[in-house]
PDB file of N, CA and C in Angstrom:
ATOM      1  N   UNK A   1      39.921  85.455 105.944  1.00  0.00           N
ATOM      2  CA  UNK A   1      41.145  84.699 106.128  1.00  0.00           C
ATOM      3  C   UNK A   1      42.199  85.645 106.708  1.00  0.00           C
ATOM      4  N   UNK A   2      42.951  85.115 107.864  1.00  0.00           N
ATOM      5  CA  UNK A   2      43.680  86.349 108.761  1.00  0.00           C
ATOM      6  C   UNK A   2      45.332  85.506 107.821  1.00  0.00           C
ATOM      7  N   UNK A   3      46.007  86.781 107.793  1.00  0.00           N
ATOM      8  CA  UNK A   3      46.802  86.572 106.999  1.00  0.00           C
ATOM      9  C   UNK A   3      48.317  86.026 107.603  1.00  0.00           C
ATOM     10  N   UNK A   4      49.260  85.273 107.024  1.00  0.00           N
ATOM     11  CA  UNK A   4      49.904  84.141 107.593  1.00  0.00           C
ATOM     12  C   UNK A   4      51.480  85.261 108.527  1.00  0.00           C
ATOM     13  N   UNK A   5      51.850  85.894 107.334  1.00  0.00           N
ATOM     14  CA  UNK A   5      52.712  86.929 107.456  1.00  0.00           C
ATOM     15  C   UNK A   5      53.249  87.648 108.558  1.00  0.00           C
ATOM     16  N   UNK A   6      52.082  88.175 109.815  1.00  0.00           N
ATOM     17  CA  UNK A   6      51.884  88.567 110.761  1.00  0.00           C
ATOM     18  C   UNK A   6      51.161  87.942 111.924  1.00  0.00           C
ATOM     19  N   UNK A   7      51.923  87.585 112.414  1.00  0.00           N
ATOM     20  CA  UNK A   7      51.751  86.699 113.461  1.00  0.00           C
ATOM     21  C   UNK A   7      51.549  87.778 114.546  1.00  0.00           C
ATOM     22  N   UNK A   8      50.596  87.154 115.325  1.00  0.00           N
ATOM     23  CA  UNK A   8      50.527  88.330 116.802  1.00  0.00           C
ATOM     24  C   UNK A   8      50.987  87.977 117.795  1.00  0.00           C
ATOM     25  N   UNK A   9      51.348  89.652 118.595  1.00  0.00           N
ATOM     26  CA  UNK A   9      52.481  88.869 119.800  1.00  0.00           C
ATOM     27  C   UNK A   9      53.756  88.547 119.775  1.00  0.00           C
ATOM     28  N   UNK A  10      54.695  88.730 120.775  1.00  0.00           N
ATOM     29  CA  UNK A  10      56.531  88.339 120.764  1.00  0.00           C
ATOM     30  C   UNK A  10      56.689  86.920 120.712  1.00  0.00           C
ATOM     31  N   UNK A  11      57.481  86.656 119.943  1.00  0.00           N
ATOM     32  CA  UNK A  11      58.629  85.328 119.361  1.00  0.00           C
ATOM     33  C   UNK A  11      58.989  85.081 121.194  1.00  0.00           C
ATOM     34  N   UNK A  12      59.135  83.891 120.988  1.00  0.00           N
ATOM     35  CA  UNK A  12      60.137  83.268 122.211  1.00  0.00           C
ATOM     36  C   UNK A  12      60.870  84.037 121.997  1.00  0.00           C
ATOM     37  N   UNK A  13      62.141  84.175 123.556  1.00  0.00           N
ATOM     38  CA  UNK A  13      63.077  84.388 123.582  1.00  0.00           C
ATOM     39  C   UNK A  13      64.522  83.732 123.008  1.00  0.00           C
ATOM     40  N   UNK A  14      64.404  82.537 122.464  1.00  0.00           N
ATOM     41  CA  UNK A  14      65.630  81.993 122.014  1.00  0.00           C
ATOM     42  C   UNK A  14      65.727  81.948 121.002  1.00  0.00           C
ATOM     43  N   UNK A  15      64.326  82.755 120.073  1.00  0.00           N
ATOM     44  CA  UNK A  15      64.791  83.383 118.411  1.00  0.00           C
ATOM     45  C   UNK A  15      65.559  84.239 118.491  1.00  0.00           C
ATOM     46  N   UNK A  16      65.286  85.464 119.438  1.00  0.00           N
ATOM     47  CA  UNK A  16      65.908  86.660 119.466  1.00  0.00           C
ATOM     48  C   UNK A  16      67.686  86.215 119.687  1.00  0.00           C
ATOM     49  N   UNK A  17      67.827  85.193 120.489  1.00  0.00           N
ATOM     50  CA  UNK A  17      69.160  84.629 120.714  1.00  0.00           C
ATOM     51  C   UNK A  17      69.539  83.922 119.613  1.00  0.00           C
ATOM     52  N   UNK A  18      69.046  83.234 118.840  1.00  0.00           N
ATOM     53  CA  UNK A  18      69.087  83.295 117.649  1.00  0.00           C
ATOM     54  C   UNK A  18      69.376  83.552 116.506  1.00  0.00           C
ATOM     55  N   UNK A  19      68.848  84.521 116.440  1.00  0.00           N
ATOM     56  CA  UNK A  19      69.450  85.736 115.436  1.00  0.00           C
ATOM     57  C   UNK A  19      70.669  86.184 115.735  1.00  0.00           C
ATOM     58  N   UNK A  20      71.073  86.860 117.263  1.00  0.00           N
ATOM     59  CA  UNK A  20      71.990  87.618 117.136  1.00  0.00           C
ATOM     60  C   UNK A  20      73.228  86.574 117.076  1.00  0.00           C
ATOM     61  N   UNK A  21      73.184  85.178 117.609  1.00  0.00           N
ATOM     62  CA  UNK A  21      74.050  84.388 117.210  1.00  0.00           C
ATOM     63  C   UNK A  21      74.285  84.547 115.200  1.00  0.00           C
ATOM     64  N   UNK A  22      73.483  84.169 114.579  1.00  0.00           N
ATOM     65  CA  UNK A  22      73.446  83.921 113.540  1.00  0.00           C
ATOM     66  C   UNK A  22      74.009  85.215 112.807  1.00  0.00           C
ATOM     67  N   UNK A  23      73.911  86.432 113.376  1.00  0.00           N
ATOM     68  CA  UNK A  23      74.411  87.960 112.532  1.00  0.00           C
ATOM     69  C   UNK A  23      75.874  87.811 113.336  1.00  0.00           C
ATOM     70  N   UNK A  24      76.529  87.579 114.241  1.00  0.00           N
ATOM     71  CA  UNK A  24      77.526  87.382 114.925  1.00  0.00           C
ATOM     72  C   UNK A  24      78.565  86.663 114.111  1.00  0.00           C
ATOM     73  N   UNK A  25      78.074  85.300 113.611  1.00  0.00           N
ATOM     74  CA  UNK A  25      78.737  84.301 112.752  1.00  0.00           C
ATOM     75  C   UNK A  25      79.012  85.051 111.569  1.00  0.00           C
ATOM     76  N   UNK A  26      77.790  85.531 111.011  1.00  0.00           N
ATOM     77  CA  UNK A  26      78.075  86.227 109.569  1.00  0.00           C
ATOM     78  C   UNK A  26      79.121  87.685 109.553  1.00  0.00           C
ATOM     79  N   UNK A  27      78.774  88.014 110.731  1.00  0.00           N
ATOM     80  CA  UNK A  27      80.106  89.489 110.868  1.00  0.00           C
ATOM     81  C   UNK A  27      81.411  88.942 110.877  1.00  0.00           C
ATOM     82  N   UNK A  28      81.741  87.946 112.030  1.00  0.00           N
ATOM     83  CA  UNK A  28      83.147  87.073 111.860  1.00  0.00           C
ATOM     84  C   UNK A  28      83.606  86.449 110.579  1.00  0.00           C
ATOM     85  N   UNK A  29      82.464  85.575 110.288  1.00  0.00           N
ATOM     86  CA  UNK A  29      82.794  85.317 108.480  1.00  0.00           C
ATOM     87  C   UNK A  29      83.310  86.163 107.641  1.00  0.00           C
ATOM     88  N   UNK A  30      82.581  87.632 107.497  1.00  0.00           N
ATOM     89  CA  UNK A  30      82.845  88.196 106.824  1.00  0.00           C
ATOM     90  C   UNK A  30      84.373  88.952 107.264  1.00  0.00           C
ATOM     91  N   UNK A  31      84.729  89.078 107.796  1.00  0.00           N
ATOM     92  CA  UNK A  31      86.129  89.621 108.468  1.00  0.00           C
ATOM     93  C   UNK A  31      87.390  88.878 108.246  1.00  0.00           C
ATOM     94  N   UNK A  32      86.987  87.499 108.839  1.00  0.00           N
ATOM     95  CA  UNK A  32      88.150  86.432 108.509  1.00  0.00           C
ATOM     96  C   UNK A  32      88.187  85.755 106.701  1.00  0.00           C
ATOM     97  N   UNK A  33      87.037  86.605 105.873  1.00  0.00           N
ATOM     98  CA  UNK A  33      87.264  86.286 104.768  1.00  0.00           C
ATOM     99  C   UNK A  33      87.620  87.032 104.060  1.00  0.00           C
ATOM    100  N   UNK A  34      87.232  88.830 104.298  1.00  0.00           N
ATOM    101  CA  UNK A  34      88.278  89.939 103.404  1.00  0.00           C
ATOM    102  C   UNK A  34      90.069  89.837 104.204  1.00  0.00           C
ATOM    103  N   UNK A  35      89.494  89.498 105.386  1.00  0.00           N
ATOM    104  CA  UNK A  35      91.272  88.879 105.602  1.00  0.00           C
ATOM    105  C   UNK A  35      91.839  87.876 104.739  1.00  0.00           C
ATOM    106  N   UNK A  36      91.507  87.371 104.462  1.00  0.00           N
ATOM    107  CA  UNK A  36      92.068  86.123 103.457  1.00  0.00           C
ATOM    108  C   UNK A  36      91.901  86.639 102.264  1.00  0.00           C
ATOM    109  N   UNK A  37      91.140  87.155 101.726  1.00  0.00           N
ATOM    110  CA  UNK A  37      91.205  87.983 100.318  1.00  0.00           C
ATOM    111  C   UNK A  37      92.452  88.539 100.233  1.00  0.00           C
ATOM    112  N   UNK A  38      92.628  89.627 101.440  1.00  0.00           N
ATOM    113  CA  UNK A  38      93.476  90.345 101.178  1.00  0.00           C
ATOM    114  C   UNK A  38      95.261  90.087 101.257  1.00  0.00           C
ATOM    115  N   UNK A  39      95.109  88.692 101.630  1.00  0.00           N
ATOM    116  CA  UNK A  39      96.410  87.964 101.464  1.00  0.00           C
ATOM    117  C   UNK A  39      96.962  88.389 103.004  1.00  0.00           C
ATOM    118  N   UNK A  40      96.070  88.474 103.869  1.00  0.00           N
ATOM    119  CA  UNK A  40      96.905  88.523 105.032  1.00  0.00           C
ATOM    120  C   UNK A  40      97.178  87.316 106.030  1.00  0.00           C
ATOM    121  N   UNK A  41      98.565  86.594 106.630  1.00  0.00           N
ATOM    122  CA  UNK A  41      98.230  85.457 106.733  1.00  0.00           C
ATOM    123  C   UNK A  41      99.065  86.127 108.454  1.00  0.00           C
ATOM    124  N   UNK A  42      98.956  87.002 108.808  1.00  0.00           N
ATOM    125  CA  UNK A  42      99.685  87.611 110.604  1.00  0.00           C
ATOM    126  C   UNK A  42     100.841  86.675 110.846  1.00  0.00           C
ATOM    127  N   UNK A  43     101.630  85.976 110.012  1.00  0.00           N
ATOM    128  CA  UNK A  43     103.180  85.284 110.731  1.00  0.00           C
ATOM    129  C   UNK A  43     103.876  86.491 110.443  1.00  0.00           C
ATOM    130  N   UNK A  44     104.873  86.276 110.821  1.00  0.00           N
ATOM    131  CA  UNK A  44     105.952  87.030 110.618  1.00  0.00           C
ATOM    132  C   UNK A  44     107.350  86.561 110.048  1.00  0.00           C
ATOM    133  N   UNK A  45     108.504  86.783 109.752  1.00  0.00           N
ATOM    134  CA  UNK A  45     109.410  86.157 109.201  1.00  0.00           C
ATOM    135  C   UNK A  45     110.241  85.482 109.984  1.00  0.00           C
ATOM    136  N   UNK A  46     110.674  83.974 110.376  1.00  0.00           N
ATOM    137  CA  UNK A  46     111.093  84.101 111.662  1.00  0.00           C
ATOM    138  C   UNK A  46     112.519  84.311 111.884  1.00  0.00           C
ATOM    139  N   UNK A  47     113.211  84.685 113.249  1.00  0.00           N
ATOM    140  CA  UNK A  47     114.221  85.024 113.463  1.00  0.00           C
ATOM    141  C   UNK A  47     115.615  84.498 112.493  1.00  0.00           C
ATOM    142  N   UNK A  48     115.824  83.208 112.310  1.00  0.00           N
ATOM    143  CA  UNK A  48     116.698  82.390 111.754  1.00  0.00           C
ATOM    144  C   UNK A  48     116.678  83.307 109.925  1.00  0.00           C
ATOM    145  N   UNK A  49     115.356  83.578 109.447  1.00  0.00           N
ATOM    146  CA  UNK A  49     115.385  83.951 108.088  1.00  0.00           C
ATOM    147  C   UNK A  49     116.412  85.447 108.177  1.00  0.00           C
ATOM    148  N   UNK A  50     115.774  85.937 109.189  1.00  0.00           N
ATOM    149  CA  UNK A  50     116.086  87.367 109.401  1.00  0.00           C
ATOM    150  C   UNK A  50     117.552  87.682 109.371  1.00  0.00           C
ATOM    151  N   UNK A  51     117.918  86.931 110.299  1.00  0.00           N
ATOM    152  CA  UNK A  51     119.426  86.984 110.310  1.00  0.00           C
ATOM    153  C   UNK A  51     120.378  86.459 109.653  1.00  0.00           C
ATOM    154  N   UNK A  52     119.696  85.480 108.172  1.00  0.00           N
ATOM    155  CA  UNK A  52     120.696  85.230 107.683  1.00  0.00           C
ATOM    156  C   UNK A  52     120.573  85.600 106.516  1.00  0.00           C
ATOM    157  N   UNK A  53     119.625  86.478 106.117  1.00  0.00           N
ATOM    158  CA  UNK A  53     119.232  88.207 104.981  1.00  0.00           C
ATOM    159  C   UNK A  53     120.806  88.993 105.445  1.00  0.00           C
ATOM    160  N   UNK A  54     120.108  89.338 106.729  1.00  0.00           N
ATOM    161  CA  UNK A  54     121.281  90.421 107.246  1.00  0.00           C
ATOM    162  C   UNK A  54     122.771  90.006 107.381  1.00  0.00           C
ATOM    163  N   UNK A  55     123.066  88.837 107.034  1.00  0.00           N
ATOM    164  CA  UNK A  55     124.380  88.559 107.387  1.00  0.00           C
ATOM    165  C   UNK A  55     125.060  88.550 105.901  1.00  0.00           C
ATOM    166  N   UNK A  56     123.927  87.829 104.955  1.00  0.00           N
ATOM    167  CA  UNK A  56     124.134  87.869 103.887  1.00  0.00           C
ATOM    168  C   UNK A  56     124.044  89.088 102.387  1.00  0.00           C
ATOM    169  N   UNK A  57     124.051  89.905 103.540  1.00  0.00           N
ATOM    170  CA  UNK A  57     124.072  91.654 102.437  1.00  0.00           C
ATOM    171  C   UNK A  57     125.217  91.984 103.110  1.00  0.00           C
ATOM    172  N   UNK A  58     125.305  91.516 104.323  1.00  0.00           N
ATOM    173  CA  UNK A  58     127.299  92.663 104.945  1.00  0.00           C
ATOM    174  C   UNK A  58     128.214  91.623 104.186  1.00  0.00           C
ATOM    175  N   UNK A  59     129.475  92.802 103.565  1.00  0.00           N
ATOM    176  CA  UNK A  59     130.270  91.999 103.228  1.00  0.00           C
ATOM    177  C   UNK A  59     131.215  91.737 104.495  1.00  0.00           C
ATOM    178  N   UNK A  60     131.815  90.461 104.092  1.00  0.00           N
ATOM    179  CA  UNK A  60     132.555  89.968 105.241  1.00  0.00           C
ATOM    180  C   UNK A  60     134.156  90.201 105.241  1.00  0.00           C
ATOM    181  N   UNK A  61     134.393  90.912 103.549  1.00  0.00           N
ATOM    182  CA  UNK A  61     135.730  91.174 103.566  1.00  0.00           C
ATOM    183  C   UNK A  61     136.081  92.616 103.767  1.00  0.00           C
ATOM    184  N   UNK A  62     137.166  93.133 104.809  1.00  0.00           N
ATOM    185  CA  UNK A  62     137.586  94.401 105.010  1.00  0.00           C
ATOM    186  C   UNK A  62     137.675  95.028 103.342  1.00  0.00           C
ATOM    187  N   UNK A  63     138.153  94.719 102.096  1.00  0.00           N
ATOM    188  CA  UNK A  63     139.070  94.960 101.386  1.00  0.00           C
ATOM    189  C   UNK A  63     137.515  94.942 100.356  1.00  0.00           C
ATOM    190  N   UNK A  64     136.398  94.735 100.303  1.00  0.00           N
ATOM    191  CA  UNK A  64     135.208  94.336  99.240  1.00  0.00           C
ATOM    192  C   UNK A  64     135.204  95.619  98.708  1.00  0.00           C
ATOM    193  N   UNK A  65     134.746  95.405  96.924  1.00  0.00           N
ATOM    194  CA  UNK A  65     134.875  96.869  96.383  1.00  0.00           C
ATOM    195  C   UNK A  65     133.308  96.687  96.479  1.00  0.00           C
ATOM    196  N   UNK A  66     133.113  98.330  96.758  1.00  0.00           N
ATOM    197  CA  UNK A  66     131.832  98.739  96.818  1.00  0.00           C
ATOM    198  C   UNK A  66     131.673  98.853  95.227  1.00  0.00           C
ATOM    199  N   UNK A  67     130.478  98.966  94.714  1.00  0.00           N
ATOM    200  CA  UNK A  67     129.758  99.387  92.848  1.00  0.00           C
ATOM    201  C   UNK A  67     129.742 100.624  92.922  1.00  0.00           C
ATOM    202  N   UNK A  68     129.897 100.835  91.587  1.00  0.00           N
ATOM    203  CA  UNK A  68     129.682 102.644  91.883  1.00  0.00           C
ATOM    204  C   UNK A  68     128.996 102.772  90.895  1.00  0.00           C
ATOM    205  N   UNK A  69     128.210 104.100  90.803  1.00  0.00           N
ATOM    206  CA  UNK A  69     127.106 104.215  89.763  1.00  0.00           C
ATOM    207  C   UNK A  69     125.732 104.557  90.718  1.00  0.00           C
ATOM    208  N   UNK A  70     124.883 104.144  90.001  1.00  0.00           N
ATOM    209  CA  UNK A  70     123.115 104.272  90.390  1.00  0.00           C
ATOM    210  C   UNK A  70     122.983 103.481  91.728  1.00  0.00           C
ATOM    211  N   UNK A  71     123.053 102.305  91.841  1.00  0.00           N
ATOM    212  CA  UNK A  71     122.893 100.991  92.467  1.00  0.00           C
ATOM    213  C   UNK A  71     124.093 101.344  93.721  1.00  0.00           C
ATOM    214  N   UNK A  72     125.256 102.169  93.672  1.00  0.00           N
ATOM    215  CA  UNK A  72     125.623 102.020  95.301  1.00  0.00           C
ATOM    216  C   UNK A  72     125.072 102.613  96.423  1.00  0.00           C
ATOM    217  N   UNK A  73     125.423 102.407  97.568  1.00  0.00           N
ATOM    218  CA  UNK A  73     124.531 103.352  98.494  1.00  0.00           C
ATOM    219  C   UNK A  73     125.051 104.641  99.015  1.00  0.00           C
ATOM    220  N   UNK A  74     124.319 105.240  99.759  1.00  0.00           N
ATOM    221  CA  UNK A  74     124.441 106.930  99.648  1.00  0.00           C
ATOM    222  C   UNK A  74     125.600 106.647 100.666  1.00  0.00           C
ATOM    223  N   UNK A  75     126.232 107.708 100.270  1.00  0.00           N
ATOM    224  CA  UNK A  75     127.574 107.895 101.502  1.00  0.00           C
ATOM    225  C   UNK A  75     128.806 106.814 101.408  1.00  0.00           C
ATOM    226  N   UNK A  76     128.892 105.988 100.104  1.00  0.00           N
ATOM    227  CA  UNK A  76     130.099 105.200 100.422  1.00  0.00           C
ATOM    228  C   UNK A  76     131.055 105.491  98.768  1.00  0.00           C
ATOM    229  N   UNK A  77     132.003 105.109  99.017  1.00  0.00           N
ATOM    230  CA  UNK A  77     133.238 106.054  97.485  1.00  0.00           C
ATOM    231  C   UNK A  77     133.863 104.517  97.810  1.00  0.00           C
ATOM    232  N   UNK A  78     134.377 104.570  96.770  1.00  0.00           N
ATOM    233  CA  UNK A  78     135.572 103.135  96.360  1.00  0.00           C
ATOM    234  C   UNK A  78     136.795 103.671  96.708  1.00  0.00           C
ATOM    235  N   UNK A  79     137.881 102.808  97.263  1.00  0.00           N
ATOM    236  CA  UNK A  79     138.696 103.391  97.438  1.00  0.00           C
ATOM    237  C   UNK A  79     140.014 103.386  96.417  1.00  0.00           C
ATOM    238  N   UNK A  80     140.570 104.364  95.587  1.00  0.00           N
ATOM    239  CA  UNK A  80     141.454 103.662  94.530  1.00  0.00           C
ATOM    240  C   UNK A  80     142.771 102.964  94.999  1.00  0.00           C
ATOM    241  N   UNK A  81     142.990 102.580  94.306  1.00  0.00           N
ATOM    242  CA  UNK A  81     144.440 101.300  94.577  1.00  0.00           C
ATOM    243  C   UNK A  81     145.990 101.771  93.933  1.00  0.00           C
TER     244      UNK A  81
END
């Protein structure tokens, strides 16, 4: 009895196409899914958010007392009255 396992002779050509389709899919899969694991979603923040962060940390009054302590930032003094 010749055994089933080993077949003699080359596969068609559109296994071989085949396969590398099929390892192709599984490499992309695997990529676009530790991407998603890893919480990466590529937007960005858009312009409108951005600028109204930044508008909303400057103070808008000449006269605003800066904090003093831990929490103010480097290089600024209160001015006394």
């Amino acid at each position: 009895m010749a055994p089933v396992t080993n077949p003699r002779g080359r596969l068609p050509q559109r296994v071989y196409w085949v396969r590398r389709g099929v390892v192709v899919l599984v490499a992309l899969a695997l990529v676009f899914g530790i991407g998603k694991l890893l919480g990466g979603t590529g937007s960005d923040p858009s312009a409108a958010d951005t600028a109204s962060t930044t508008a909303a940390q400057q103070p808008t009054d000449s006269k605003a007392v800066l904090p003093m302590g831990p929490t103010a930032p480097v290089g600024t003094t209160r001015k006394k009255q």
